[in-house]
Protein backbone atom coordinates (compact mmCIF):
# COMPACT_ATOMS: atom_id res chain seq x y z
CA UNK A 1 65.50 29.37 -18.26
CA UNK A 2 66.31 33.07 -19.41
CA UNK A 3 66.90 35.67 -17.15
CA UNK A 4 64.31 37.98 -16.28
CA UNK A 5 63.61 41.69 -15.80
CA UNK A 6 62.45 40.86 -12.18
CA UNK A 7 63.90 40.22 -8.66
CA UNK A 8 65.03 36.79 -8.16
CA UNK A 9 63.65 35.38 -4.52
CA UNK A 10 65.09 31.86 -5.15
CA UNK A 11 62.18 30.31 -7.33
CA UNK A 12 62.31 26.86 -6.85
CA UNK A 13 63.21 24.27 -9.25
CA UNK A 14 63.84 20.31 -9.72
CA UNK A 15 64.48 18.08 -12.10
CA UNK A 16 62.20 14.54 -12.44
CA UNK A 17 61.76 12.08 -14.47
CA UNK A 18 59.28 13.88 -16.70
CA UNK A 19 61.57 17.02 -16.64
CA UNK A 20 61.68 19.97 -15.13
CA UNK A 21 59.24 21.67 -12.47
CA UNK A 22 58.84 24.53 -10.95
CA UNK A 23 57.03 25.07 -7.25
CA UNK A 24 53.99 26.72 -7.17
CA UNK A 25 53.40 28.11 -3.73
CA UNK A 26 49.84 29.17 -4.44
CA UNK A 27 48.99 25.76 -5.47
CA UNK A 28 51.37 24.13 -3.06
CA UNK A 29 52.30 21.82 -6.11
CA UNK A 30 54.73 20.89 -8.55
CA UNK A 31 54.57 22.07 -11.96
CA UNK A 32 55.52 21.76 -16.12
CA UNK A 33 58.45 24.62 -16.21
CA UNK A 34 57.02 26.57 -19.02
CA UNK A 35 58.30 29.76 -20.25
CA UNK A 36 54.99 31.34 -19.43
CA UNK A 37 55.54 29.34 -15.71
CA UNK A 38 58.43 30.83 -15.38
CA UNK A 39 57.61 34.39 -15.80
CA UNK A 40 54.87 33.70 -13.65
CA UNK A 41 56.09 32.19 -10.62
CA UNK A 42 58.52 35.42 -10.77
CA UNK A 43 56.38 38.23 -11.31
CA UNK A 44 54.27 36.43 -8.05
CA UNK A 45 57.54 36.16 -6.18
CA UNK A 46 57.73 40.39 -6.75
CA UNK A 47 54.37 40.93 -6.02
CA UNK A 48 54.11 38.89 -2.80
CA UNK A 49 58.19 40.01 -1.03
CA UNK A 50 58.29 43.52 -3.14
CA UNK A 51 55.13 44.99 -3.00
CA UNK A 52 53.51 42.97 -0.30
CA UNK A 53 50.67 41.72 -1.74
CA UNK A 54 49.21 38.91 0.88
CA UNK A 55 49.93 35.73 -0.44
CA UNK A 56 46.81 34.39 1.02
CA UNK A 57 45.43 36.97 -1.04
CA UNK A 58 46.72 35.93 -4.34
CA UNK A 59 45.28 33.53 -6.77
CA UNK A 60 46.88 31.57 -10.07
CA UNK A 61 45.04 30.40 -13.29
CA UNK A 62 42.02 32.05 -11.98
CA UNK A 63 39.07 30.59 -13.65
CA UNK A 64 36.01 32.74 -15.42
CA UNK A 65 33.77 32.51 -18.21
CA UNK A 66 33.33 35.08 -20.79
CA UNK A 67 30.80 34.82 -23.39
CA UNK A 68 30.68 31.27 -22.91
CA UNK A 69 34.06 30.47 -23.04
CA UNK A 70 36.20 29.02 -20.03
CA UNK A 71 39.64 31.50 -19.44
CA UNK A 72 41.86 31.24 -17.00
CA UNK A 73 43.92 34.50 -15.54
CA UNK A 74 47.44 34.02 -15.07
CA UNK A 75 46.85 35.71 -11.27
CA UNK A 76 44.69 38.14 -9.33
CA UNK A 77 45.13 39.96 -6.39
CA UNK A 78 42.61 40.22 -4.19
CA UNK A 79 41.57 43.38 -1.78
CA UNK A 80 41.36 42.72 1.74
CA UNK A 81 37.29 42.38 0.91
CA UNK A 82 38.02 40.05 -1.62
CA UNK A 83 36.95 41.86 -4.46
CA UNK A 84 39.68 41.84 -7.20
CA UNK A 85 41.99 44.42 -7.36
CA UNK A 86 45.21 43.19 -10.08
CA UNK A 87 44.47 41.26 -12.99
CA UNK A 88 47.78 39.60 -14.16
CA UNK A 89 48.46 38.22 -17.75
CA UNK A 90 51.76 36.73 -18.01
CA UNK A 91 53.45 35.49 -21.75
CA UNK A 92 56.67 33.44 -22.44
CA UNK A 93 59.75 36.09 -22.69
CA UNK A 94 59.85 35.29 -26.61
CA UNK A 95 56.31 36.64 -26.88
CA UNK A 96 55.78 40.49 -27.60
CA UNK A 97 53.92 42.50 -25.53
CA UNK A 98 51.59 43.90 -27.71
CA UNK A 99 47.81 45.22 -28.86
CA UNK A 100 46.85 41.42 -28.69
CA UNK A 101 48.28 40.84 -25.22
CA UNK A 102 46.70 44.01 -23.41
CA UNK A 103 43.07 43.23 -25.50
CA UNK A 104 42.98 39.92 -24.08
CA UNK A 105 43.89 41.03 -20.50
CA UNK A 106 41.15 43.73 -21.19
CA UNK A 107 38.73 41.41 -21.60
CA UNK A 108 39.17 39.67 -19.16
CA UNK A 109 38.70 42.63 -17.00
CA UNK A 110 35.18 42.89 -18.76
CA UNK A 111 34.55 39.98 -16.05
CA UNK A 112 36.49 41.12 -13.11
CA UNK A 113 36.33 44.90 -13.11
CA UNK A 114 39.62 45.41 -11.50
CA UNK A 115 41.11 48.79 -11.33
CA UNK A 116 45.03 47.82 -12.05
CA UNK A 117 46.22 45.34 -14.77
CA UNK A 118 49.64 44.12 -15.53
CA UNK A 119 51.11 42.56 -18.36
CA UNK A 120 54.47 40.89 -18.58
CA UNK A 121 56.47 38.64 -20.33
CA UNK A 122 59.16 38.94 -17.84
CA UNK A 123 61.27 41.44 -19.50
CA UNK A 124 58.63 43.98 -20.38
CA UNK A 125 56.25 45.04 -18.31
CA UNK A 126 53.59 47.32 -18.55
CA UNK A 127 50.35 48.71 -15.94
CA UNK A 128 47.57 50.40 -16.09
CA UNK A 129 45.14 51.84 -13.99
CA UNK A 130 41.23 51.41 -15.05
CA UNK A 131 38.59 54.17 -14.40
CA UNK A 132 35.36 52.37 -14.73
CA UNK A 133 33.39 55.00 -13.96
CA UNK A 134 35.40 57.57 -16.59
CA UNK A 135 36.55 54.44 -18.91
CA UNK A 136 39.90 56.09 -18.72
CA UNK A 137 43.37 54.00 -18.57
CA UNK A 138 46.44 55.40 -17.16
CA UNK A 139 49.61 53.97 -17.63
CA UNK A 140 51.80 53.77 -15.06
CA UNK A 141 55.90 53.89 -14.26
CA UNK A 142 55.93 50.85 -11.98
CA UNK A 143 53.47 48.37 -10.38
CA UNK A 144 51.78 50.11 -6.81
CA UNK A 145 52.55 48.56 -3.64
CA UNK A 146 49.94 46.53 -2.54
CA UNK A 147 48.82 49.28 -0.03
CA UNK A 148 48.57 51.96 -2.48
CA UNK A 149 46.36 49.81 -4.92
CA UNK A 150 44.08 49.03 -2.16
CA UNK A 151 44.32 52.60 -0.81
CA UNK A 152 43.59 53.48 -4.50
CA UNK A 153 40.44 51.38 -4.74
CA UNK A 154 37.89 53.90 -6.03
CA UNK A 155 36.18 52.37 -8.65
């Protein structure tokens, strides 16, 4: 798999009869190594030992429905309430990160409400912060520290 923009904290990987797999820690299972996969077991490896988001905290392939549809979110980190706080869309590194990408994590957010998305493909990343009251978006330098996005929490 390519090399990524991110930390590496050992993601682990086998190789099976049906190919390769990657561990999913949140799942506690083995899965299809994917491109996509692979960006996002990483970018959950930095949230969870870099910006210590709970991993008991953290959910994958999150499901909702919006306007009838089922979608899944790649992840979503949870406040220590529960109530969603990072809404995560993760692409394959060959896919550019562009209008399409951040109006399909936005509407997603139509159903969670959460004051920080991220966007990555791995090697481009890109977060926002999400006035719901205002309906103003701020783009930030980095991704918070879990304690700063929950001490952020306003909205």
């Amino acid at each position: 798999m390519q090399r990524l923009n991110l930390p590496d904290h050992g993601v682990k990987l086998r190789h099976d009869a049906d190919g390769d797999r990657v561990w999913d820690p949140l799942r506690k299972k083995w899965l299809v190594l994917t491109p996509e996969e692979w960006v996002r077991q990483h970018v959950l490896n930095h949230l969870v030992h870099d910006l210590g988001c709970p991993v008991t905290l953290v959910s994958a392939e999150h499901t909702i429905v919006l306007n009838g549809l089922t979608k899944r979110a790649d992840l979503v980190v949870h406040g220590r309430e529960g109530r969603p706080l990072l809404l995560v869309e993760c692409k394959a590194p060959h896919v550019r990160m562009d209008r399409k990408v951040f109006e399909q994590a936005a509407r997603y957010n139509l159903v969670f409400r959460v004051p920080y998305l991220l966007v990555s493909n791995g090697l481009v990343h890109y977060c926002c912060r999400v006035d719901h009251v205002s309906g103003a978006v701020d783009f930030l330098p980095k991704v918070p520290a879990y304690a700063a996005m929950v001490g952020g929490d306003r909205t």
